[in-house]
Protein backbone atom coordinates (compact mmCIF):
# COMPACT_ATOMS: atom_id res chain seq x y z
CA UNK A 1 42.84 61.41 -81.83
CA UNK A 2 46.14 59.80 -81.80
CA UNK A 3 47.40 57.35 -84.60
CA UNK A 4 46.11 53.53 -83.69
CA UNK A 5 49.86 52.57 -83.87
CA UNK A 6 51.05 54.87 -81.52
CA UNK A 7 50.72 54.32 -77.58
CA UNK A 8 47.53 55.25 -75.72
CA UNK A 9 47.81 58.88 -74.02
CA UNK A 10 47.03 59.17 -70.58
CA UNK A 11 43.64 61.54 -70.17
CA UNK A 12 44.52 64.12 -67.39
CA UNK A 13 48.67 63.56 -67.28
CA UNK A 14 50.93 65.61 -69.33
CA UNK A 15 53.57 67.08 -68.19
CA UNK A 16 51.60 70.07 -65.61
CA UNK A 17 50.25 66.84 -63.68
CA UNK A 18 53.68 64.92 -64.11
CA UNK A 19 55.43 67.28 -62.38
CA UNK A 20 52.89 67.80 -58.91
CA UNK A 21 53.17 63.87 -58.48
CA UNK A 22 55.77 61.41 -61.10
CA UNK A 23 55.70 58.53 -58.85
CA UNK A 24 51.21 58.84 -58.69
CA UNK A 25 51.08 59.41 -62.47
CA UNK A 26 53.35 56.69 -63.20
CA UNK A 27 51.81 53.70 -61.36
CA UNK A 28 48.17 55.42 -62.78
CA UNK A 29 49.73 55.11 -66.77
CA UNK A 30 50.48 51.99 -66.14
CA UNK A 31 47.28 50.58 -64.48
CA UNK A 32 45.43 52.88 -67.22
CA UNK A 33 46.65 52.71 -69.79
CA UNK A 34 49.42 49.43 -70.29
CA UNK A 35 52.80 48.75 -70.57
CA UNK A 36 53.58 51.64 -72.88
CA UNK A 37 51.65 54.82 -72.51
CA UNK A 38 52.21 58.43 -74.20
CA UNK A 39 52.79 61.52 -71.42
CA UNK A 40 52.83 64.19 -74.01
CA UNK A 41 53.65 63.72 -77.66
CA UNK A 42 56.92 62.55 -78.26
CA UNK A 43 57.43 61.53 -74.94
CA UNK A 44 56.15 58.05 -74.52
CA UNK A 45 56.55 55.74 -70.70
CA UNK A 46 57.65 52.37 -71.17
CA UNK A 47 56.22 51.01 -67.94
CA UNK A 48 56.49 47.29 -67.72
CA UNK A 49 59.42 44.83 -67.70
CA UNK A 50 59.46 43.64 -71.55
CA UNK A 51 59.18 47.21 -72.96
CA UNK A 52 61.93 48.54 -70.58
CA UNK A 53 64.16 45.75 -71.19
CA UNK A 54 63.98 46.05 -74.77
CA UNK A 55 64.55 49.59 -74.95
CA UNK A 56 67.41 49.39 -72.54
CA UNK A 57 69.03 46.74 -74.60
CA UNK A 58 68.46 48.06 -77.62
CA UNK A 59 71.24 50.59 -77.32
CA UNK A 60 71.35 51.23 -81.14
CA UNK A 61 67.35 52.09 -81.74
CA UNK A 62 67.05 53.77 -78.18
CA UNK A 63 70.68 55.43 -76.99
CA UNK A 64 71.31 57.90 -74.39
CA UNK A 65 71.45 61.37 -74.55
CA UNK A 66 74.76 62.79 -74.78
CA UNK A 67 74.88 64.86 -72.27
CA UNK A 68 77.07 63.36 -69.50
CA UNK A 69 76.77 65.78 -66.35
CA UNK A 70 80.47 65.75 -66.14
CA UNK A 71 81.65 66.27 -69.76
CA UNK A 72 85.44 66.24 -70.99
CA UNK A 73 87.07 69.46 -70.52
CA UNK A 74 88.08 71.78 -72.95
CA UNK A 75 91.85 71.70 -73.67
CA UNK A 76 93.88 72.90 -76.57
CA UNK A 77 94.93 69.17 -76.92
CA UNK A 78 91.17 68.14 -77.23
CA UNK A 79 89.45 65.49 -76.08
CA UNK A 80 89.49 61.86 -75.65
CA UNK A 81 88.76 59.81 -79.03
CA UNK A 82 85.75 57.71 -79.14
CA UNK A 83 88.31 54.77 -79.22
CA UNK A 84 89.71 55.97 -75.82
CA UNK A 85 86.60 56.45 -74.59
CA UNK A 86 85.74 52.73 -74.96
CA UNK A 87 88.92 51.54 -74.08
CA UNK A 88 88.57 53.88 -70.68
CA UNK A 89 85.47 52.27 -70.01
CA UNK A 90 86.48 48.99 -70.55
CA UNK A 91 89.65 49.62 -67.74
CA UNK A 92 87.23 50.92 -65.30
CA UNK A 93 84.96 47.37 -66.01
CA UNK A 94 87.68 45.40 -65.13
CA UNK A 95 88.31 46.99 -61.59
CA UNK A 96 84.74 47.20 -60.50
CA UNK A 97 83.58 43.32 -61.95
CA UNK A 98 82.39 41.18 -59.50
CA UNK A 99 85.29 38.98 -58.90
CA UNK A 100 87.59 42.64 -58.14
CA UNK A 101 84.39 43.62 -55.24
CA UNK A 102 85.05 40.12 -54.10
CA UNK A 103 88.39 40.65 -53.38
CA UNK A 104 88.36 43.78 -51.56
CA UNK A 105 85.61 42.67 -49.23
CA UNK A 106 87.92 43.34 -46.04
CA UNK A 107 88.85 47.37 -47.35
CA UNK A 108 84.99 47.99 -47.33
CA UNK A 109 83.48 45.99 -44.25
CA UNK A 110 85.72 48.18 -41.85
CA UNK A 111 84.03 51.87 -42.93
CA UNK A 112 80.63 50.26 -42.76
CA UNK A 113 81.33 48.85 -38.89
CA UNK A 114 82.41 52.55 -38.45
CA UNK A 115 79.41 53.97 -39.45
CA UNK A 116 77.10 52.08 -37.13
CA UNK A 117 80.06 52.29 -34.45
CA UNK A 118 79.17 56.40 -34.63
CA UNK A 119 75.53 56.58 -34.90
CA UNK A 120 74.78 58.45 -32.01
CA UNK A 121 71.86 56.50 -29.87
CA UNK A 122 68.42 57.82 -28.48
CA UNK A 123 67.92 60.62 -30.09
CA UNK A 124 66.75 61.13 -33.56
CA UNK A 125 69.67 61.68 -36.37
CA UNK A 126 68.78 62.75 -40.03
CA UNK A 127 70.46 59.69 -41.78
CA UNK A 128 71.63 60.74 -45.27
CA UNK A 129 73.70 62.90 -44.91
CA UNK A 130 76.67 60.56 -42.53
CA UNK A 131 75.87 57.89 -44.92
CA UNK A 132 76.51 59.87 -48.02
CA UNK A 133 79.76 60.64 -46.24
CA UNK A 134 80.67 56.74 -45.66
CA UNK A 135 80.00 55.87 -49.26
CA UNK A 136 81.51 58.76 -50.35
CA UNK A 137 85.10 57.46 -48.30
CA UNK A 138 84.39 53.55 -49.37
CA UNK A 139 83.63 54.85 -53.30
CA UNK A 140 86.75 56.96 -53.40
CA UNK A 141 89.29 54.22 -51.46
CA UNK A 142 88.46 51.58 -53.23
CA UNK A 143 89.07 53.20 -56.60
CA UNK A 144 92.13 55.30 -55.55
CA UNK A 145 93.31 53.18 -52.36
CA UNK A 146 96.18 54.96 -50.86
CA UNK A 147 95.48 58.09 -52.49
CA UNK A 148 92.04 58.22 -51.19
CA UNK A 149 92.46 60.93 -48.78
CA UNK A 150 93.97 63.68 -51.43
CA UNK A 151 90.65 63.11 -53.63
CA UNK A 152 88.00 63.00 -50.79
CA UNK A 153 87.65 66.32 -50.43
CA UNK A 154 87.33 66.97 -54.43
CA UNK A 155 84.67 64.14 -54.72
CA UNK A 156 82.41 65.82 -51.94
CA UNK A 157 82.56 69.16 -53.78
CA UNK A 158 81.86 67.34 -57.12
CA UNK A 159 79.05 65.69 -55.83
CA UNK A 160 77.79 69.42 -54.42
CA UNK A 161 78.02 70.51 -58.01
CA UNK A 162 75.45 67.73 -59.10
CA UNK A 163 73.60 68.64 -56.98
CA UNK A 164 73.10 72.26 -57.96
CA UNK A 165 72.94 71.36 -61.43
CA UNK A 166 69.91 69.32 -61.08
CA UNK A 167 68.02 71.89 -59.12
CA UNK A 168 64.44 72.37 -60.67
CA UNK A 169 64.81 75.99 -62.58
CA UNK A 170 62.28 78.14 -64.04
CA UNK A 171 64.77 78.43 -67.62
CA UNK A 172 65.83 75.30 -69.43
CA UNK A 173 69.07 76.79 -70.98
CA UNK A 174 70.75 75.53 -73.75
CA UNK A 175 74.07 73.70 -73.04
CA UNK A 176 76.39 75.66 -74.34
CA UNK A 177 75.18 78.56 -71.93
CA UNK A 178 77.39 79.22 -68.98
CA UNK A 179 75.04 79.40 -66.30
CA UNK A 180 76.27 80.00 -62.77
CA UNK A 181 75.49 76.22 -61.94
CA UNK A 182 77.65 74.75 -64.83
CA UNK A 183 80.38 77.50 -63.99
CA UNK A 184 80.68 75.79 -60.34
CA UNK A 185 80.41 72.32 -62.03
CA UNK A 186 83.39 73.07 -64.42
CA UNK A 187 85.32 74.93 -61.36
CA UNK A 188 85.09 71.79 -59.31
CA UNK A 189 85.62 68.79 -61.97
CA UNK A 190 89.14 71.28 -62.89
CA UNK A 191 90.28 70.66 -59.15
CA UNK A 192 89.10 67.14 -59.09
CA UNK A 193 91.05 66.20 -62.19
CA UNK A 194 93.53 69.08 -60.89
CA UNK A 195 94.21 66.53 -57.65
CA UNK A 196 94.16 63.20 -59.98
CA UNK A 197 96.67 64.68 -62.39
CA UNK A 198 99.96 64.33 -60.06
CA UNK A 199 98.62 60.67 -58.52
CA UNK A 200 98.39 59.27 -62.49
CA UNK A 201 102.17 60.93 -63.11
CA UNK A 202 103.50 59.73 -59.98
CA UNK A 203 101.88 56.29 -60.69
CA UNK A 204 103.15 56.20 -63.71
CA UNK A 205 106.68 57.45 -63.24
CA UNK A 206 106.78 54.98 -60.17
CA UNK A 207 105.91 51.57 -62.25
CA UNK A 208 103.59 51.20 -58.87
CA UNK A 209 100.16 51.29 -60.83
CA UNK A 210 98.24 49.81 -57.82
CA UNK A 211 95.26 47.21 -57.96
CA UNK A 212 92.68 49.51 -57.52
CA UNK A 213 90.35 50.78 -60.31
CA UNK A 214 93.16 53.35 -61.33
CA UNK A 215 95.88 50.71 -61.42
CA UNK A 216 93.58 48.92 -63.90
CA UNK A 217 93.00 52.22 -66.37
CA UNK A 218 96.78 52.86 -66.22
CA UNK A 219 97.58 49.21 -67.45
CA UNK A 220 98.62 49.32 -71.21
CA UNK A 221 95.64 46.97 -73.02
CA UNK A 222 97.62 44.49 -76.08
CA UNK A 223 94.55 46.26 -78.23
CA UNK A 224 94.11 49.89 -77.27
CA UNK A 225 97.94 50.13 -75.89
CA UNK A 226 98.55 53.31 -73.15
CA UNK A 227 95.29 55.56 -72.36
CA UNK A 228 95.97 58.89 -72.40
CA UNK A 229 96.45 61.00 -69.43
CA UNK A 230 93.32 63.01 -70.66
CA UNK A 231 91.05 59.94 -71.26
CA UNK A 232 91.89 58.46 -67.99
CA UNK A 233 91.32 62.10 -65.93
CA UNK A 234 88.63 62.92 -67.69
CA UNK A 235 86.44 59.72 -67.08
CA UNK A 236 86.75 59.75 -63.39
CA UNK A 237 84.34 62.55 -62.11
CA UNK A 238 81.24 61.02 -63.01
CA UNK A 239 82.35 57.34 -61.78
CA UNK A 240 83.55 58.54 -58.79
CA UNK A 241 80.41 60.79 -57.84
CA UNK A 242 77.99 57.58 -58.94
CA UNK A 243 80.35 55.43 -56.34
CA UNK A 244 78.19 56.97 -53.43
CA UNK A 245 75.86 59.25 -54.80
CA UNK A 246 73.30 56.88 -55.94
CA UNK A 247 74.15 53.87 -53.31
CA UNK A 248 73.22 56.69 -50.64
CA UNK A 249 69.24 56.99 -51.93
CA UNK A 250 69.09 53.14 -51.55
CA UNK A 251 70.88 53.28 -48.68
CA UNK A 252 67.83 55.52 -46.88
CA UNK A 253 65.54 53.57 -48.37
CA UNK A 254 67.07 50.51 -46.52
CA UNK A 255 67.87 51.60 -43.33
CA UNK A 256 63.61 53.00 -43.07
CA UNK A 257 62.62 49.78 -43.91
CA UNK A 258 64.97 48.43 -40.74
CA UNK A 259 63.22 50.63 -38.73
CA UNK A 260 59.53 49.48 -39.84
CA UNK A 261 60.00 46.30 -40.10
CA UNK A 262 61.77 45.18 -36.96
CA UNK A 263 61.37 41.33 -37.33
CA UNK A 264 63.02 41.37 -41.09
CA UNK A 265 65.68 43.70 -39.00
CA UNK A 266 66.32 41.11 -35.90
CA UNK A 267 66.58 38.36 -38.71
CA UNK A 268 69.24 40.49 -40.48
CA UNK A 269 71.04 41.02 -37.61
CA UNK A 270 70.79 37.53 -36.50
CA UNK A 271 73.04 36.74 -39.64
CA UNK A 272 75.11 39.45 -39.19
CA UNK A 273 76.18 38.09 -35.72
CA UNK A 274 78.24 35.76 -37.71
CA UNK A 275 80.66 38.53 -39.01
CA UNK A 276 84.15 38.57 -37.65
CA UNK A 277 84.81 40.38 -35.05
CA UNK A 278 87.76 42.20 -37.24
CA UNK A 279 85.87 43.99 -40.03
CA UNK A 280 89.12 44.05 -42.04
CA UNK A 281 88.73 40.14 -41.73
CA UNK A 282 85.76 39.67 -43.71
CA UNK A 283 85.61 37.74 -46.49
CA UNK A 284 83.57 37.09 -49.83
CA UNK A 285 82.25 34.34 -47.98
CA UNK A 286 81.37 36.39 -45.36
CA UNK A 287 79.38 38.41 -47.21
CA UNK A 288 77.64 35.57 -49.61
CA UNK A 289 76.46 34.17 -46.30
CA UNK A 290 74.11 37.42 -45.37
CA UNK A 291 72.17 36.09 -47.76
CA UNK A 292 68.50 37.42 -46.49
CA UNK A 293 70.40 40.30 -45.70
CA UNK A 294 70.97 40.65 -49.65
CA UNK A 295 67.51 39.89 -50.05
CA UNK A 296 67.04 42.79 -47.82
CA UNK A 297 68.70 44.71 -49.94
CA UNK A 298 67.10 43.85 -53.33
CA UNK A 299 63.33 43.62 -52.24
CA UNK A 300 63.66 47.18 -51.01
CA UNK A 301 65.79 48.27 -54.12
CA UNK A 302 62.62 46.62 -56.18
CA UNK A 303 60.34 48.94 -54.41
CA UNK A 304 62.12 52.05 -53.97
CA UNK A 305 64.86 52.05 -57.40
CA UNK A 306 66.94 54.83 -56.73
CA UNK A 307 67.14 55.17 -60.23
CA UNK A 308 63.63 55.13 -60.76
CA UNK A 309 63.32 56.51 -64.27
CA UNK A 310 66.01 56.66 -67.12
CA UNK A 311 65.84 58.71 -70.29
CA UNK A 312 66.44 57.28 -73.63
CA UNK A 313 66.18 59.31 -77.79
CA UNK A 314 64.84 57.63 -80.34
CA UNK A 315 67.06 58.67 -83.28
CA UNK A 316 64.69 57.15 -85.85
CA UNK A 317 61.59 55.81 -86.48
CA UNK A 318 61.03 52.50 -84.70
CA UNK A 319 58.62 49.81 -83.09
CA UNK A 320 58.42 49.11 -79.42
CA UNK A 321 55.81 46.43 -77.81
CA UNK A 322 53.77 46.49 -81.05
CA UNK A 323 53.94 50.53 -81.17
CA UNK A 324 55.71 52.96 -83.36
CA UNK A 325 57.69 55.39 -82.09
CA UNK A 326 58.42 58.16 -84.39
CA UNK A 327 62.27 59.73 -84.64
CA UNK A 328 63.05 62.53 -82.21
CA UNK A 329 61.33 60.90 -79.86
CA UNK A 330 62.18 60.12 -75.84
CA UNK A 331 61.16 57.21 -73.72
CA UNK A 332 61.12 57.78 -70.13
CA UNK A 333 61.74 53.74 -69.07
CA UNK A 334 60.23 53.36 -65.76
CA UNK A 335 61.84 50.97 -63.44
CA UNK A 336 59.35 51.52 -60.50
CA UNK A 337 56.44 50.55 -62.01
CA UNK A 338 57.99 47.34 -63.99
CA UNK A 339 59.27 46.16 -60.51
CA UNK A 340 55.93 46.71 -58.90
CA UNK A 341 53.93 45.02 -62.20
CA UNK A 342 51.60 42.11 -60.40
CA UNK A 343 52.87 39.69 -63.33
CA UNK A 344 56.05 39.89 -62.62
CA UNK A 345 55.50 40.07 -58.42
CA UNK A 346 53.22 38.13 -56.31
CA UNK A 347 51.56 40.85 -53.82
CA UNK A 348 54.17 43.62 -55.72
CA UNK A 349 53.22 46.19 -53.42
CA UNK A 350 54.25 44.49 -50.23
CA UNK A 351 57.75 44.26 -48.54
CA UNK A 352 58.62 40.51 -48.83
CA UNK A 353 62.48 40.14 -48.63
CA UNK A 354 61.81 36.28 -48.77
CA UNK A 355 60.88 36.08 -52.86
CA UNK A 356 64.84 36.56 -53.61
CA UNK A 357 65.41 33.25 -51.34
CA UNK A 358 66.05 30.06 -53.66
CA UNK A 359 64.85 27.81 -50.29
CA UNK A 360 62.46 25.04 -51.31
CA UNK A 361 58.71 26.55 -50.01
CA UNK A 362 59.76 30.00 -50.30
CA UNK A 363 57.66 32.20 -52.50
CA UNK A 364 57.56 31.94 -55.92
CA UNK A 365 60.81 33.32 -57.44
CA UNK A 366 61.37 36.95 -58.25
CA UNK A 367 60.25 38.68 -62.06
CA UNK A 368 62.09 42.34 -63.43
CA UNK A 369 64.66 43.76 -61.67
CA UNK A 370 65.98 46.74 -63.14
CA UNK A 371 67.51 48.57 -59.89
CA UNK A 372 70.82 48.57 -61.90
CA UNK A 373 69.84 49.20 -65.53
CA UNK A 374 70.60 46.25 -67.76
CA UNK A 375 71.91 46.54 -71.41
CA UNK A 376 75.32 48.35 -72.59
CA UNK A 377 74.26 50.98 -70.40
CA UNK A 378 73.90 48.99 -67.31
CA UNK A 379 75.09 50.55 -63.88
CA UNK A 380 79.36 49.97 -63.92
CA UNK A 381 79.11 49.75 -60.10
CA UNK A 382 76.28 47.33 -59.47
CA UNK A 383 78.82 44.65 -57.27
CA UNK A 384 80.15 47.18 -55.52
CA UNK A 385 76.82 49.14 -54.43
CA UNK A 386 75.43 45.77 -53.33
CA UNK A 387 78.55 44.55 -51.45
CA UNK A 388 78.28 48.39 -50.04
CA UNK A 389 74.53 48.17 -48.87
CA UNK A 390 74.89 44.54 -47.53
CA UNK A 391 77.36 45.25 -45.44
CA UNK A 392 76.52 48.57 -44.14
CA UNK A 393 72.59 47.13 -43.55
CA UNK A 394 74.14 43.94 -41.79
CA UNK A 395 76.26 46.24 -39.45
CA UNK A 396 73.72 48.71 -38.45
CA UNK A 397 70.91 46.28 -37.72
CA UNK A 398 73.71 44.16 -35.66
CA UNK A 399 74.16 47.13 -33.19
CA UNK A 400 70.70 48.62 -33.13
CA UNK A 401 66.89 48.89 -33.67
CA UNK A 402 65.77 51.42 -35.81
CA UNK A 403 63.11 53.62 -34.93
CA UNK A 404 61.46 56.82 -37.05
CA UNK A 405 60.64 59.88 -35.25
CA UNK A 406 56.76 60.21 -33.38
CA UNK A 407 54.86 63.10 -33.73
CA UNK A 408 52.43 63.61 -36.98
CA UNK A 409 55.08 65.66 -39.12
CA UNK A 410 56.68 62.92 -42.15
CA UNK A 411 60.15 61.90 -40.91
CA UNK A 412 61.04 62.99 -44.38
CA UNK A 413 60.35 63.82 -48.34
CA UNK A 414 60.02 62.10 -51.60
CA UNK A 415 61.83 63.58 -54.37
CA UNK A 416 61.67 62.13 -57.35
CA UNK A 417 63.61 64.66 -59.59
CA UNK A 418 66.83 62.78 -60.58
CA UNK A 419 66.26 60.05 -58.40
CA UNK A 420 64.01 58.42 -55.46
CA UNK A 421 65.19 59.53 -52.45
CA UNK A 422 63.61 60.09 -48.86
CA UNK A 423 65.67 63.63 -47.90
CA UNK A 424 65.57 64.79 -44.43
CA UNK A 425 65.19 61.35 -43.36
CA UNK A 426 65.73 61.28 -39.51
CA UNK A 427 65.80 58.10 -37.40
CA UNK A 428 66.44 57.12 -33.98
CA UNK A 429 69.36 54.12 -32.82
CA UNK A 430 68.60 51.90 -29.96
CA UNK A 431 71.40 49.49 -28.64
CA UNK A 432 70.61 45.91 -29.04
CA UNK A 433 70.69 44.08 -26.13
């Protein structure tokens, strides 16, 4: 029998039944057993919009584990202080705020026109993988502009390493074991920040900082002064993988829902009609005009959060939604479940791009949306991942219908390991007439 302060434990879950189906055991503790339930002890799910706000917020009582996937490397001049750690995260803010996205509407609209100029028609294409690529080259230009093209390459392969370091495994090592997975991730972040090392110098040397995000870490701050070389290299790899890796779930998410749901797809590219012919001439205004486009967007991010679960420690003993939760704890905080609770969503479970519309007589307005985190910890690139996904939806659905593949095989699989993603999607193009 568990304590009558601690959350309720789901009969039948734990982590054996966790693992055969997250997304099924999730939605079940919730609908079972509230908005915080217990998986196995120590490991409690905060499954509804309060309890995940709170926790995400609350930074201090809940923080994240320290253990970035791409950590500073070893030198003999050692690492970044926890001073020039804020400062570099503050720099990197101030080149991917809104108002920055805004302005460098007409660098990203051309490479999404591109992608749906090269989707080759009637026959069926698995979709992932070109987008990943697009993002990839619109993540990487706009935070190293010119320069773009010496780091694509190095991106790509750090993004590989990810990848194989998040493969399920029989062994949970400890971290300080050099398996052959974190070998290849320290091999490729050394010729990432190998590549970067010569563009900061030459910046630097040159006075020519450049507006991009880089420009803006190189910039000398009246309180922190000059980041180091070190700080600003080692920072990098894990912003510029999250540019594209994470936009590219949602992204195949988005484009499936295009294809069943061909009326919200003619009305998206009804409004994308009004684009300029130019790509490089779009505009913020451009872009705030797709807005059921956006909506789009969102309603299918609420459903499908490619970041459907985030990890949090509970360093010491304390109280969340009327429950204690003892030190050494973790709380998984589930955004998939809070964005699909029926108090917070009218009909949660359907695909209704018209509850983010502010039009008088549209549905009622929308509840939790976590898609991007919230809290100190919230997702750096949220402005540019939308203006990303806007445009790249509104571009695709202007040139074609979307179809998935016949036959009674899936078109593709849910994984649900580090993120929610539909891998080995495959759909077919159709001109528009």
């Amino acid at each position: 029998m568990g304590r009558k302060d601690e959350p309720p434990r789901l009969a039948g879950g734990g982590f054996a039944a966790w693992s055969r189906d997250r997304l099924a055991l999730a939605r079940r503790g919730a609908e079972e057993c509230g908005d915080v339930w217990q998986l196995e002890p120590g490991v409690y799910v905060a499954a509804a919009a309060g309890p995940c706000e709170s926790v995400l917020r609350r930074a201090q009582d809940f923080p994240k584990a320290s253990s970035p996937l791409f950590p500073p490397l070893k030198r003999a001049s050692g690492t970044p202080t926890s001073e020039e750690r804020a400062y570099a995260h503050a720099a990197r803010m101030r080149g991917l705020r809104a108002q920055a996205v805004a302005a460098r509407i007409g660098e990203i609209a051309p490479q999404t026109a591109r992608f749906a100029d090269q989707w080759p028609t009637d026959r069926d294409v698995e979709v992932l993988p070109p987008v990943r690529h697009t993002l990839a080259e619109i993540g990487v230009s706009y935070l190293f502009s010119e320069d773009a093209p010496t780091l694509l390459a190095p991106a790509s392969q750090l993004f590989l390493a990810r990848e194989v370091l998040v493969r399920p495994s029989r062994w949970v090592w400890p971290r300080w074991v050099p398996t052959p997975a974190r070998r290849f991730r320290t091999r490729q972040q050394v010729a990432f920040t190998d590549a970067l090392r010569p563009i900061v110098r030459r910046r630097r040397s040159s006075g020519r900082l450049g507006e991009d995000m880089l420009g803006q870490m190189l910039r000398p701050s009246p309180h922190y002064g000059l980041l180091p070389e070190e700080a600003v290299v080692d920072t990098l790899p894990g912003i510029t993988v999250a540019t594209f890796e994470t936009p590219s779930r949602a992204a195949g998410w988005i484009l499936l829902h295009l294809a069943r749901h061909p009326r919200a797809a003619s009305r998206v590219a009804a409004e994308a009609a009004a684009l300029p012919a130019d790509p490089a001439a779009t505009t913020s205004a451009h872009l705030g005009n797709l807005r059921y486009t956006q909506a789009l967007v969102s309603e299918v991010l609420r459903l499908y959060p490619p970041s459907w679960l985030l990890t949090r420690q509970a360093p010491r003993q304390t109280q969340l939604a009327g429950y204690t939760i003892d030190a050494g704890s973790t709380v998984l905080v589930c955004p998939y479940t809070a964005q699909r609770d029926a108090r917070e969503h009218a009909e949660p479970d359907r695909f209704r791009p018209e509850r983010w519309l502010d039009d008088a007589g549209s549905p009622a307005k929308p509840g939790a949306f976590l898609a991007f985190g919230t809290g100190p910890h919230g997702c750096e690139g949220a402005a540019l991942a939308m203006a990303m996904l806007t445009l790249l939806t509104a571009q695709t659905a202007r040139r074609y219908h979307l179809s998935e593949p016949t036959g009674p095989e899936p078109g593709y699989q849910v994984t649900t390991l580090e993120g929610l993603a539909p891998v080995g999607l495959r759909l077919r193009a159709t001109l528009r007439d």
